[in-house]
N, C-alpha and C. Protein backbone atom coordinates (compact mmCIF):
# COMPACT_ATOMS: atom_id res chain seq x y z
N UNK A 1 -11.72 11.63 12.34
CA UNK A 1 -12.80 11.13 13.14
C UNK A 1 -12.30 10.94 14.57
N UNK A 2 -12.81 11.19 15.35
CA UNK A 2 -12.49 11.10 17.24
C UNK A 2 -13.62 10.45 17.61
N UNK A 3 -13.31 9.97 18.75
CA UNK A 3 -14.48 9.08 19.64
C UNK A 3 -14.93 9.91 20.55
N UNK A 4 -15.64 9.83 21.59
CA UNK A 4 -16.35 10.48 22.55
C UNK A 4 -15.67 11.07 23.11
N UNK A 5 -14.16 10.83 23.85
CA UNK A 5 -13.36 11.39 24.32
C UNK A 5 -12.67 12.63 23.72
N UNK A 6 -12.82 12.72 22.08
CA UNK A 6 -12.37 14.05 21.18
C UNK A 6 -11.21 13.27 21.16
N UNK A 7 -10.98 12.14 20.89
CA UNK A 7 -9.39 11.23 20.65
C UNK A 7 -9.77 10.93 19.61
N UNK A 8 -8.63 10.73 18.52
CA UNK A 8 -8.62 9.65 17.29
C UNK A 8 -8.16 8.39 17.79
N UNK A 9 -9.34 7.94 17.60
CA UNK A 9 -9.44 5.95 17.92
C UNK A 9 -8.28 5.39 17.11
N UNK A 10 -7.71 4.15 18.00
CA UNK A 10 -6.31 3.68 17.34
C UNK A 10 -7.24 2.64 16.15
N UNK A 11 -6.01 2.93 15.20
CA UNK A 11 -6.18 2.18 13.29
C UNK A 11 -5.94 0.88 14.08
N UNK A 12 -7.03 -0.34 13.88
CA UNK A 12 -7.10 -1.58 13.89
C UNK A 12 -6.81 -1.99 12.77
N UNK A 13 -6.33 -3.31 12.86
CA UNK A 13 -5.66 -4.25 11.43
C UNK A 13 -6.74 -5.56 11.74
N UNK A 14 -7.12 -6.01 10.91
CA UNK A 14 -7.95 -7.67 10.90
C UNK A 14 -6.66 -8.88 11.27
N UNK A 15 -6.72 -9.51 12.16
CA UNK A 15 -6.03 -10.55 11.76
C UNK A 15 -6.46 -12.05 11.64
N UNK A 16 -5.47 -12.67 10.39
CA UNK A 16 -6.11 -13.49 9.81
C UNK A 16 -5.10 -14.61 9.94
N UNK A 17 -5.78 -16.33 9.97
CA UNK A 17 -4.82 -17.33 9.86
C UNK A 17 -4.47 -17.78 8.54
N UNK A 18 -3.56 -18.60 8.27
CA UNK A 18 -2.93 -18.91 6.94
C UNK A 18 -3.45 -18.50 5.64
N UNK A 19 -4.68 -19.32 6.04
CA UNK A 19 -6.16 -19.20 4.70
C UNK A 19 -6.89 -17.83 4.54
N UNK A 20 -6.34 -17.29 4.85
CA UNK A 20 -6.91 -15.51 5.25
C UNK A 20 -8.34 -15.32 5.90
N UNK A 21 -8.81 -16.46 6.50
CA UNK A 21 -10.11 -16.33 7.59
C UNK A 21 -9.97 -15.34 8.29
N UNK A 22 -10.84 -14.08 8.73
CA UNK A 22 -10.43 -13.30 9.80
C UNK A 22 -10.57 -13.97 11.16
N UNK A 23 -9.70 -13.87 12.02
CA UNK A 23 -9.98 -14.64 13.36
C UNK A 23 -9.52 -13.56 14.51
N UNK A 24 -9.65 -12.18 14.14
CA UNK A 24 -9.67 -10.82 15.45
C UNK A 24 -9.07 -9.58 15.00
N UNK A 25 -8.85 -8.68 15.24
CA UNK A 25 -8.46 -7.80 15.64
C UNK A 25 -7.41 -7.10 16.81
N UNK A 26 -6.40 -6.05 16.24
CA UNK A 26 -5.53 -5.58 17.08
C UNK A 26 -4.87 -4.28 16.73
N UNK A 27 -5.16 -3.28 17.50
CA UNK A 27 -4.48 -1.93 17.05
C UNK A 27 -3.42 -2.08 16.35
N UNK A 28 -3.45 -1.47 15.06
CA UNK A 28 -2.28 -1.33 14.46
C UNK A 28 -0.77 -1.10 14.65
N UNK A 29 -0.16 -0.43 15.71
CA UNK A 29 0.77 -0.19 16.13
C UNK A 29 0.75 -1.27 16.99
N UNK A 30 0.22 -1.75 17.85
CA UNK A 30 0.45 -3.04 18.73
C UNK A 30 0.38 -4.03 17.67
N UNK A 31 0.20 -4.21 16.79
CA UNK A 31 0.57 -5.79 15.94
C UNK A 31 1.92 -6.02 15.10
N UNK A 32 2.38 -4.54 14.87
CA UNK A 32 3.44 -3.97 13.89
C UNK A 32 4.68 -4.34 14.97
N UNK A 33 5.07 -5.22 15.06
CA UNK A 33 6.32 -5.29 16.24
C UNK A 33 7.47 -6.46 15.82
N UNK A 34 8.00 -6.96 16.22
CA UNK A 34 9.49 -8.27 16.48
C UNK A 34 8.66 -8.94 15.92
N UNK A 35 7.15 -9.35 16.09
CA UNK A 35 6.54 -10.91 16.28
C UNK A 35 5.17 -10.12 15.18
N UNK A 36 4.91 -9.89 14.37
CA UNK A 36 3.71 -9.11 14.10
C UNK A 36 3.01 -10.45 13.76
N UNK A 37 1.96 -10.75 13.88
CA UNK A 37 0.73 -11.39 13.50
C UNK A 37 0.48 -11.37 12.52
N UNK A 38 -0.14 -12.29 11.56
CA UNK A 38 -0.46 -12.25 9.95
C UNK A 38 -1.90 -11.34 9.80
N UNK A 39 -1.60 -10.48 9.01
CA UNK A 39 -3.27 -9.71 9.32
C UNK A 39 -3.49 -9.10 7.73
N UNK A 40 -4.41 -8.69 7.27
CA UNK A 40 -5.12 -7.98 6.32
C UNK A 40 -4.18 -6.90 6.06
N UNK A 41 -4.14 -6.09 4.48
CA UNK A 41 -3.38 -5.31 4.14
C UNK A 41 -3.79 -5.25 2.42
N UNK A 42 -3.52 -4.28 1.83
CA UNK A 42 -3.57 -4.17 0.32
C UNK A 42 -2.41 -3.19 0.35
N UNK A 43 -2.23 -3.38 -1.18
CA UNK A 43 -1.16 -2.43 -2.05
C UNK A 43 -2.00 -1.67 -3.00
N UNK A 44 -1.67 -0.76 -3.71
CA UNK A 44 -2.16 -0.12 -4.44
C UNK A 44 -1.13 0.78 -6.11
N UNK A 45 -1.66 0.37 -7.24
CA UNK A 45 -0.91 0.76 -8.14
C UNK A 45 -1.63 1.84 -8.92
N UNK A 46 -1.08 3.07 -8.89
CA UNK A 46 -1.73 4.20 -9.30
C UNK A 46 -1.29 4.32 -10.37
N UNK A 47 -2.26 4.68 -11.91
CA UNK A 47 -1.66 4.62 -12.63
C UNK A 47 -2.39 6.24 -13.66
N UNK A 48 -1.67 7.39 -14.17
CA UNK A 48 -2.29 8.39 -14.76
C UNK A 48 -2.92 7.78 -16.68
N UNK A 49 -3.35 9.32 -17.12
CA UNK A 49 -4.16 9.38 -18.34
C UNK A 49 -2.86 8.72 -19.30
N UNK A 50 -1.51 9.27 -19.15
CA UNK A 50 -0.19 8.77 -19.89
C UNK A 50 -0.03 7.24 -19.80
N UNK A 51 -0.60 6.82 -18.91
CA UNK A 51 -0.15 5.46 -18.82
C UNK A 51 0.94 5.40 -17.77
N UNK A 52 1.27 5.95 -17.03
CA UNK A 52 2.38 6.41 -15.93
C UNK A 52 2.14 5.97 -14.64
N UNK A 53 2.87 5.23 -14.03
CA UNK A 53 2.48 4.43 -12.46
C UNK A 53 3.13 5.51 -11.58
N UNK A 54 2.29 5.96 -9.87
CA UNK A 54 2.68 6.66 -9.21
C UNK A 54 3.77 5.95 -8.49
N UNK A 55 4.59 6.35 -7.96
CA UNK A 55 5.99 5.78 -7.00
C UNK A 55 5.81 7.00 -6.03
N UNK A 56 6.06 6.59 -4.71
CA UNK A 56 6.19 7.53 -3.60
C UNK A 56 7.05 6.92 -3.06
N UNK A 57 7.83 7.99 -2.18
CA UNK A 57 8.89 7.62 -1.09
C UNK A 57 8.10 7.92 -0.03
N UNK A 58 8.33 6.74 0.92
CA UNK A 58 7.70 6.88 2.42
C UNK A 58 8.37 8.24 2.89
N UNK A 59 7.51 8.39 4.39
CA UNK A 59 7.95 10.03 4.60
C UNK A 59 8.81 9.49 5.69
N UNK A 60 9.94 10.51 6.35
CA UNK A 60 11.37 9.93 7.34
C UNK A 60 10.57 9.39 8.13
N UNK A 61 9.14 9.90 8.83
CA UNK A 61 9.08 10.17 10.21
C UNK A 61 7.78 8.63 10.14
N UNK A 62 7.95 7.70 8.79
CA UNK A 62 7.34 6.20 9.14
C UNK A 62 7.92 5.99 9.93
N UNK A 63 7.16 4.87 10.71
CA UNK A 63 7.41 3.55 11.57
C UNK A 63 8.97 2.81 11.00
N UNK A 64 7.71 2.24 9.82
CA UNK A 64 8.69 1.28 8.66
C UNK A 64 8.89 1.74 7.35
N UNK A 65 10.17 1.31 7.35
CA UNK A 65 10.64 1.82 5.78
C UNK A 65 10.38 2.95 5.38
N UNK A 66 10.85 3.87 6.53
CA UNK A 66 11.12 5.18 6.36
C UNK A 66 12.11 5.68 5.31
N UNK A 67 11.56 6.28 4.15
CA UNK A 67 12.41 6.89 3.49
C UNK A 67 12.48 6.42 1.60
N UNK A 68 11.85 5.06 2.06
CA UNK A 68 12.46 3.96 1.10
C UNK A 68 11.20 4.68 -0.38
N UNK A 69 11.43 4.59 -1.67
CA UNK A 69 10.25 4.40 -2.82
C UNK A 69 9.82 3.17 -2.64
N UNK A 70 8.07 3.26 -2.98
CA UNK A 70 7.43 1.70 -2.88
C UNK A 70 6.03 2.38 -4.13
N UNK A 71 5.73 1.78 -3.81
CA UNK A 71 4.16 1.50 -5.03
C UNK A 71 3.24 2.78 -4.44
N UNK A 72 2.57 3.21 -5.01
CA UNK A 72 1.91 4.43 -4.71
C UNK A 72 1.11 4.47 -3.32
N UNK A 73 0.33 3.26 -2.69
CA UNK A 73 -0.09 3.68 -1.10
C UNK A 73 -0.68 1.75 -0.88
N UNK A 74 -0.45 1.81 0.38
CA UNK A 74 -1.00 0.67 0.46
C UNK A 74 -1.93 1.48 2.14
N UNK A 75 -1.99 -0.03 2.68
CA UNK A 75 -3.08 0.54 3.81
C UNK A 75 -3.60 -0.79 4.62
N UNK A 76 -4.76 -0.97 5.39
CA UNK A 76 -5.18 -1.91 5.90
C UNK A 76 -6.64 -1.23 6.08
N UNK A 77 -7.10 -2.42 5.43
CA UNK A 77 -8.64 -2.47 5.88
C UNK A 77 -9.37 -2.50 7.19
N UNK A 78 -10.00 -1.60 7.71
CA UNK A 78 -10.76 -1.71 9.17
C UNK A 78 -11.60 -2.83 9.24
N UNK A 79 -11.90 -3.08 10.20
CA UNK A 79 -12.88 -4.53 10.48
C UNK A 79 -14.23 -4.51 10.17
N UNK A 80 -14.85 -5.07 9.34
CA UNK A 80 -15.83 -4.74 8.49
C UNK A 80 -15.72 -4.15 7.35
N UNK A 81 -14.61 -3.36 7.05
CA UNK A 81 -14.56 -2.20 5.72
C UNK A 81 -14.15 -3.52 4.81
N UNK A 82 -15.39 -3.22 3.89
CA UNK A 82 -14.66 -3.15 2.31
C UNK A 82 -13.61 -2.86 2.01
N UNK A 83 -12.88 -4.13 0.87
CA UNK A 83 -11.72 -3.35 0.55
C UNK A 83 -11.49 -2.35 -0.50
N UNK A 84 -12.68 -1.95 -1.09
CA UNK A 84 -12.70 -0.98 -2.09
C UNK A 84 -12.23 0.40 -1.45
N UNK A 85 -13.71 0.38 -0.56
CA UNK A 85 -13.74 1.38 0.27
C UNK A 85 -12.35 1.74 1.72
N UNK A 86 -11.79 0.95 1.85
CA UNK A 86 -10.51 1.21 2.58
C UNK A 86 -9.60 1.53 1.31
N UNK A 87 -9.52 0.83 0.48
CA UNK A 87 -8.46 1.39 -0.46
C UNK A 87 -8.77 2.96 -1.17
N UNK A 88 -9.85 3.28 -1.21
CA UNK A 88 -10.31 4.86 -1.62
C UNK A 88 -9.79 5.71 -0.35
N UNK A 89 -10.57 5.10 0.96
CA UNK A 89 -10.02 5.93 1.99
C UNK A 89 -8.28 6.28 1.97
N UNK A 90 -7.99 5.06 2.37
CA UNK A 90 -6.42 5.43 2.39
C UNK A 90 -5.45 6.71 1.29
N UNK A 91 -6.25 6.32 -0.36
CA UNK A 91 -5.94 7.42 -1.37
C UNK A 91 -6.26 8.84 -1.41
N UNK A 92 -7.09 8.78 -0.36
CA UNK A 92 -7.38 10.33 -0.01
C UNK A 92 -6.43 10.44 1.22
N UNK A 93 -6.30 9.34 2.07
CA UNK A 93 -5.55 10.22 3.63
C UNK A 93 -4.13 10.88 2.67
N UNK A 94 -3.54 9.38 2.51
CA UNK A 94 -2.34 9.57 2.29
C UNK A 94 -1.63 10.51 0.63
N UNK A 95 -2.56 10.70 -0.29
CA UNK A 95 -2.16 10.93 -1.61
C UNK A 95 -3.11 12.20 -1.58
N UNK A 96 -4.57 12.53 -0.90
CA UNK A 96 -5.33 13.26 -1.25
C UNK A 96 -5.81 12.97 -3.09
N UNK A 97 -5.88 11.70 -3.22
CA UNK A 97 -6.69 11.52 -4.16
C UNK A 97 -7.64 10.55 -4.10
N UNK A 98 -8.52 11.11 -5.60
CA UNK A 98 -9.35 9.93 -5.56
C UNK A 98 -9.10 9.11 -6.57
N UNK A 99 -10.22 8.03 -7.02
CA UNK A 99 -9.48 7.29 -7.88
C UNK A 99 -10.67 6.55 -9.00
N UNK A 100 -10.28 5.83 -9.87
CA UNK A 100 -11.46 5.16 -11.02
C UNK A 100 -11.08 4.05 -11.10
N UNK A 101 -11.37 3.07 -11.27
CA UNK A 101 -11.09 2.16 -11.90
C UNK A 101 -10.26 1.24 -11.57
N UNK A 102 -10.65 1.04 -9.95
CA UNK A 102 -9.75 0.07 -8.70
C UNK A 102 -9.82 -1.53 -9.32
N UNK A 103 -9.04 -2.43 -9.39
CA UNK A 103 -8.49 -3.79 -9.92
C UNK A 103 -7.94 -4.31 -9.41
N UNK A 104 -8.40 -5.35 -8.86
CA UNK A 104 -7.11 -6.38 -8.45
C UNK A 104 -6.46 -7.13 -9.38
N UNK A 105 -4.68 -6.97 -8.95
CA UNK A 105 -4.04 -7.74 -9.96
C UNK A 105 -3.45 -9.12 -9.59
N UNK A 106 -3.22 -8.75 -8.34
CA UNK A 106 -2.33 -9.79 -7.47
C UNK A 106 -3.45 -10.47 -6.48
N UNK A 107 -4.68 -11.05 -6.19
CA UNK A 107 -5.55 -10.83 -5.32
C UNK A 107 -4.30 -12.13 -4.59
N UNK A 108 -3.75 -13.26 -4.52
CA UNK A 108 -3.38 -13.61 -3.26
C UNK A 108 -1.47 -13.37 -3.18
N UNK A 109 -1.56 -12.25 -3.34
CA UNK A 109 -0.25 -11.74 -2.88
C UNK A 109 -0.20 -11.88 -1.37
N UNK A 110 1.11 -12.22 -0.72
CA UNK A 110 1.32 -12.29 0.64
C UNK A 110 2.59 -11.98 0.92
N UNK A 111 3.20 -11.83 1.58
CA UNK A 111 4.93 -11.29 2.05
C UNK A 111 5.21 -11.51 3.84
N UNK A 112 6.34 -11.82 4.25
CA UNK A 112 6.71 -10.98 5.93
C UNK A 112 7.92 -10.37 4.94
N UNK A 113 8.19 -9.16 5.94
CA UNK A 113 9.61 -8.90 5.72
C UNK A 113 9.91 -8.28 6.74
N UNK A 114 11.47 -8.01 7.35
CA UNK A 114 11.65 -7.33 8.20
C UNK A 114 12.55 -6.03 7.91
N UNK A 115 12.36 -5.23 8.43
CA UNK A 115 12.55 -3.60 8.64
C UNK A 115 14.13 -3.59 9.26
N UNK A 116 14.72 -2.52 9.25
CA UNK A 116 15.90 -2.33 9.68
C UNK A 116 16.22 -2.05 11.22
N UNK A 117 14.84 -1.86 11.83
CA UNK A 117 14.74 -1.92 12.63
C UNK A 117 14.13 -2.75 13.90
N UNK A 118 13.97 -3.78 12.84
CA UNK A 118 13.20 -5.26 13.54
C UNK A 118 12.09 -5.69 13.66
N UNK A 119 11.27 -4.15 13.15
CA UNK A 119 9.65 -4.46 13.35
C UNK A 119 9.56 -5.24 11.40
N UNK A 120 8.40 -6.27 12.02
CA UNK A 120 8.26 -7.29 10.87
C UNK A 120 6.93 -6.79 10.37
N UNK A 121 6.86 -6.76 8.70
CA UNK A 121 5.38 -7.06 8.15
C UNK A 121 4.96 -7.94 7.79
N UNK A 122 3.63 -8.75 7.93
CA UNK A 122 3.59 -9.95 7.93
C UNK A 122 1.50 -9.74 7.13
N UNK A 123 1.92 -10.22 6.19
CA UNK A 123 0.21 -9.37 5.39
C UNK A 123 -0.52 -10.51 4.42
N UNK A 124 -1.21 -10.75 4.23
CA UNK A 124 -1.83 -11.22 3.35
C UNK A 124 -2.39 -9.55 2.40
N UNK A 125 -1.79 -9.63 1.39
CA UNK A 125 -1.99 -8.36 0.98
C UNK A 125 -2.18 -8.42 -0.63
N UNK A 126 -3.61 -8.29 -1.24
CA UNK A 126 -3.92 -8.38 -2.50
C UNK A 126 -3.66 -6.61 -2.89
N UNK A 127 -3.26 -7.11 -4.05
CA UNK A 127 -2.42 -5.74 -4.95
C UNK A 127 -3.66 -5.27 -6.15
N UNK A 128 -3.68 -3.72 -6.02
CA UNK A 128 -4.85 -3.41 -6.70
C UNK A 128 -4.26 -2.42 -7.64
N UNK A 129 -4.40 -1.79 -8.95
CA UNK A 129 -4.39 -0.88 -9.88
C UNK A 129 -5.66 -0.32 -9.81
N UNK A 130 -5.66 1.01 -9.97
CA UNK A 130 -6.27 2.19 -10.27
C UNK A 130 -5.83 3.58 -11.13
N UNK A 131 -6.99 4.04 -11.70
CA UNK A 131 -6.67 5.37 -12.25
C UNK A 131 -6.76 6.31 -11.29
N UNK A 132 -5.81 7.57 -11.31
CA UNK A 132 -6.14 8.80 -10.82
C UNK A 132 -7.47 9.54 -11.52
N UNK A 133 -7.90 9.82 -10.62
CA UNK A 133 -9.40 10.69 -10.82
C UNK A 133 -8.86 12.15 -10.39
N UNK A 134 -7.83 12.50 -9.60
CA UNK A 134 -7.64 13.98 -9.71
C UNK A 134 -6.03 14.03 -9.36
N UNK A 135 -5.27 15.23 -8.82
CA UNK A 135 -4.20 15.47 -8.68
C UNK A 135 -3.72 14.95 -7.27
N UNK A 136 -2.43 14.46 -7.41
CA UNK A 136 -2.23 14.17 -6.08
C UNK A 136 -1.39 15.94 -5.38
N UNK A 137 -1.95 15.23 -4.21
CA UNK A 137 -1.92 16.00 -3.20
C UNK A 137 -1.44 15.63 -1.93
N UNK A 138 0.01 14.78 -1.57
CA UNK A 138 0.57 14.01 -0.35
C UNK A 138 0.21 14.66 0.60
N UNK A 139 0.00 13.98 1.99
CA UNK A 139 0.16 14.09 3.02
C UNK A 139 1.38 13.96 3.79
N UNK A 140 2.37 15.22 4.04
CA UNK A 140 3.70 15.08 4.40
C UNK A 140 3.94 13.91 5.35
N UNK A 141 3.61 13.67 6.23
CA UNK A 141 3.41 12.56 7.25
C UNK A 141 3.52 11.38 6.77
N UNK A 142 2.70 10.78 5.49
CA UNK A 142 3.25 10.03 4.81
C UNK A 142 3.65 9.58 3.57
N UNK A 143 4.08 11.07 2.71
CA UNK A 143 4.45 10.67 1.86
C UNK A 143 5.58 11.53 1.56
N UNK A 144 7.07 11.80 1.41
CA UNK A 144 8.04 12.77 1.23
C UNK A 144 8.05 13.01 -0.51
N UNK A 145 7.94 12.22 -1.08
CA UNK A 145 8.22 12.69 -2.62
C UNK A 145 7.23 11.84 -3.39
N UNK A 146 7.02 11.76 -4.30
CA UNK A 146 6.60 11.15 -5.10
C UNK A 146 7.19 11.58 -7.37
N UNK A 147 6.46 10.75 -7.95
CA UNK A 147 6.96 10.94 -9.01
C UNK A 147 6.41 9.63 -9.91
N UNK A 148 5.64 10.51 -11.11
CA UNK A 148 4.85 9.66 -12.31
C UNK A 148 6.46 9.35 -13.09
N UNK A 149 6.42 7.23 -13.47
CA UNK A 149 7.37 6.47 -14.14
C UNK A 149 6.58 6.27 -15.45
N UNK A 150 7.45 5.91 -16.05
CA UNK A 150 6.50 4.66 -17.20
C UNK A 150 6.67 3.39 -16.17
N UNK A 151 6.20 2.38 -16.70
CA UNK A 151 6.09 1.32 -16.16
C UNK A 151 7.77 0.31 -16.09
N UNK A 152 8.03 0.39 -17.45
CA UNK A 152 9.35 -0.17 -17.94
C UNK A 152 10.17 0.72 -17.10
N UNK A 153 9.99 1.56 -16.74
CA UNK A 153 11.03 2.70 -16.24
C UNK A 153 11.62 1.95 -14.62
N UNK A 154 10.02 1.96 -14.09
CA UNK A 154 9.79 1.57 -12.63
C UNK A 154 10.39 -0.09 -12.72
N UNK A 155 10.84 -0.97 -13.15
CA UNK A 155 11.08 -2.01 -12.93
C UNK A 155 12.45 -2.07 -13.36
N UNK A 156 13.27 -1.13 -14.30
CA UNK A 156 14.18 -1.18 -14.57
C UNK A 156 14.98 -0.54 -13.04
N UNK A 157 14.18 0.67 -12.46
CA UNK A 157 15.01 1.14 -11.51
C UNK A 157 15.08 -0.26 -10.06
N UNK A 158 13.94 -0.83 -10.55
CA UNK A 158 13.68 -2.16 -9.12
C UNK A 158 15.02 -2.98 -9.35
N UNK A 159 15.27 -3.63 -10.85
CA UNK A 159 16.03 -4.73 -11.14
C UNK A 159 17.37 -3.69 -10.89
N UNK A 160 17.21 -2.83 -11.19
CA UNK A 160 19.11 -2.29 -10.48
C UNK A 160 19.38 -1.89 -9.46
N UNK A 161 18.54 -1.63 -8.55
CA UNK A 161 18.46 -1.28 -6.83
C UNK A 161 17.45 -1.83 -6.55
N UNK A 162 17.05 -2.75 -6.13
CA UNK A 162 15.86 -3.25 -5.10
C UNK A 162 16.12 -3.24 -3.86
N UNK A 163 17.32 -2.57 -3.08
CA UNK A 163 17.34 -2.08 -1.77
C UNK A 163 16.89 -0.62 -1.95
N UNK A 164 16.55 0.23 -2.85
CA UNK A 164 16.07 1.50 -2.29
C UNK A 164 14.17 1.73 -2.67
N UNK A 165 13.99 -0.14 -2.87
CA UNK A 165 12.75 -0.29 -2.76
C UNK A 165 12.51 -0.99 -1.78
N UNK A 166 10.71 -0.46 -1.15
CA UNK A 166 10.14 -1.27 -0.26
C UNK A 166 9.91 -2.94 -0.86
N UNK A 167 10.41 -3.80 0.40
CA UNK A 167 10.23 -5.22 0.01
C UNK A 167 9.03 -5.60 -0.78
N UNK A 168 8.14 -5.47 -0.53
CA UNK A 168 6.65 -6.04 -1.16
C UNK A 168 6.51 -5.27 -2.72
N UNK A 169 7.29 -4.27 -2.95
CA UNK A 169 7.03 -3.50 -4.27
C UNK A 169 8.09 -4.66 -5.33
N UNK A 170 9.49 -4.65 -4.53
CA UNK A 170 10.12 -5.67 -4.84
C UNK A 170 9.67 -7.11 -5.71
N UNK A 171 8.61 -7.66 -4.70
CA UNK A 171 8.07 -9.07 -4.70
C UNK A 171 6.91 -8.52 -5.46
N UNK A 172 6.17 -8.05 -5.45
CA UNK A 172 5.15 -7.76 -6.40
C UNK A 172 5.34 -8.21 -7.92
N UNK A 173 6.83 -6.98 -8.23
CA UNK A 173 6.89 -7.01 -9.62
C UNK A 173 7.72 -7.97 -10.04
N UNK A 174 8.14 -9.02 -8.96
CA UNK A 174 8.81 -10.41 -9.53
C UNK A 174 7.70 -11.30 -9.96
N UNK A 175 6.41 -11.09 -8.65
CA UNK A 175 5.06 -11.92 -9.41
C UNK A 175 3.73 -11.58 -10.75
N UNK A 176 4.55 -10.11 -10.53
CA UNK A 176 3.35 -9.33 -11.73
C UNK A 176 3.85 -9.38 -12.81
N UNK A 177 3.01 -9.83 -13.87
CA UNK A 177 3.72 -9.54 -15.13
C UNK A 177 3.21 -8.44 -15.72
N UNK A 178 3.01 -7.35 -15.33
CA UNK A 178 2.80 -6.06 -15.20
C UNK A 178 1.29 -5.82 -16.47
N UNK A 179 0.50 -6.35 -16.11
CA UNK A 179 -0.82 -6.43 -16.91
C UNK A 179 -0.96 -5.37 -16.44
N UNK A 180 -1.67 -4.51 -16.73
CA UNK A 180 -2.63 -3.49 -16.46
C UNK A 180 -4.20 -3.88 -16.51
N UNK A 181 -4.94 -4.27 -15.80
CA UNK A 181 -6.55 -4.36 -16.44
C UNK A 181 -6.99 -3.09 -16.86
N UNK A 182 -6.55 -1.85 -16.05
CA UNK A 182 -7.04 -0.72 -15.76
C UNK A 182 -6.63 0.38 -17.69
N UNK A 183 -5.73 -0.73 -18.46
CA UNK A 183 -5.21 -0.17 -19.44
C UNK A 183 -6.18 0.89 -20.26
N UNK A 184 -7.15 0.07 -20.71
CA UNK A 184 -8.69 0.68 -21.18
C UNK A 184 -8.60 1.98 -20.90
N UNK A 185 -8.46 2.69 -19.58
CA UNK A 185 -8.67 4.21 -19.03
C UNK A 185 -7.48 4.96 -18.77
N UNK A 186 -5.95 4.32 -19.70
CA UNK A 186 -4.70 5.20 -19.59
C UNK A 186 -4.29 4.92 -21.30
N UNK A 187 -3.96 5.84 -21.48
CA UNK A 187 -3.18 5.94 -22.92
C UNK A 187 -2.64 4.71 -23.24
């Protein structure tokens, strides 16, 4: 999508105080910095017909946590967007999929963490499960690899390296006790 100018308009983030009230807005890349602002964000847990959770490795050429495996896509909601509907969007930019059977598991998940390079994330970020509805299809830009786990698989590789995981995938599965709601529609 471009604006009048034939530019793609900069990705805004909501930002929100403690209680997750929205109280403004700020281009995404201008909030992502040393000092980032607490703002809106989701995670997302993709899960196939096997019962199999998606894992992607960020692509080199992220901002943050370039490189690292984390949970299949997360994202930020635009101002006004639904978070259904931002979380579908994002599964098509970044995965080229779509999806069934979106859940929140974690709804008041929150995290900061900082990057190796100093830029901080700072999110109020409710964690959602979904089924794949078709094949993924990454977007090199942001996604370098990916790869269907079992579930037990994916937490065993967290509890023996949780540095070659993204922080919040980390903290997730220390607070998740890995329910599935979405179980009903995977093996």
């Amino acid at each position: 999508m471009t604006d009048a100018t034939g530019q793609q308009p900069a990705e805004q983030v909501v930002l929100v105080t403690d209680d997750g009230t929205p109280v403004g807005v700020a281009d995404k890349i201008a909030v992502h910095t040393t000092d980032t602002a607490l703002h809106l964000a989701f995670s997302c847990h993709v899960y196939n017909d096997r019962g199999e959770v998606l894992v992607t490795r960020r692509a080199l050429e992220k901002l943050t946590w370039p490189g690292v495996w984390t949970n299949s896509f997360c994202g930020h909601p635009a101002p006004g967007e639904p978070m259904e509907t931002a979380i579908a969007r994002r599964a098509l930019r970044e995965l080229g999929l779509t999806l069934d059977k979106v859940e929140v598991v974690l709804p008041e998940f929150r995290y900061r963490a900082i990057d190796a390079s100093g830029i901080v994330e700072n999110e109020i970020c409710p964690v959602y499960c979904a089924v794949a509805a078709s094949p993924v299809d990454p977007s090199p830009d942001e996604v370098s690899e990916f790869e269907w786990l079992a579930p037990n698989a994916l937490r065993a590789a967290v509890t023996a390296a949780p540095f070659a995981f993204s922080p919040w995938l980390v903290l997730q599965l220390q607070q998740w006790d890995g329910t599935v709601p979405v179980a009903d529609a995977v093996a």
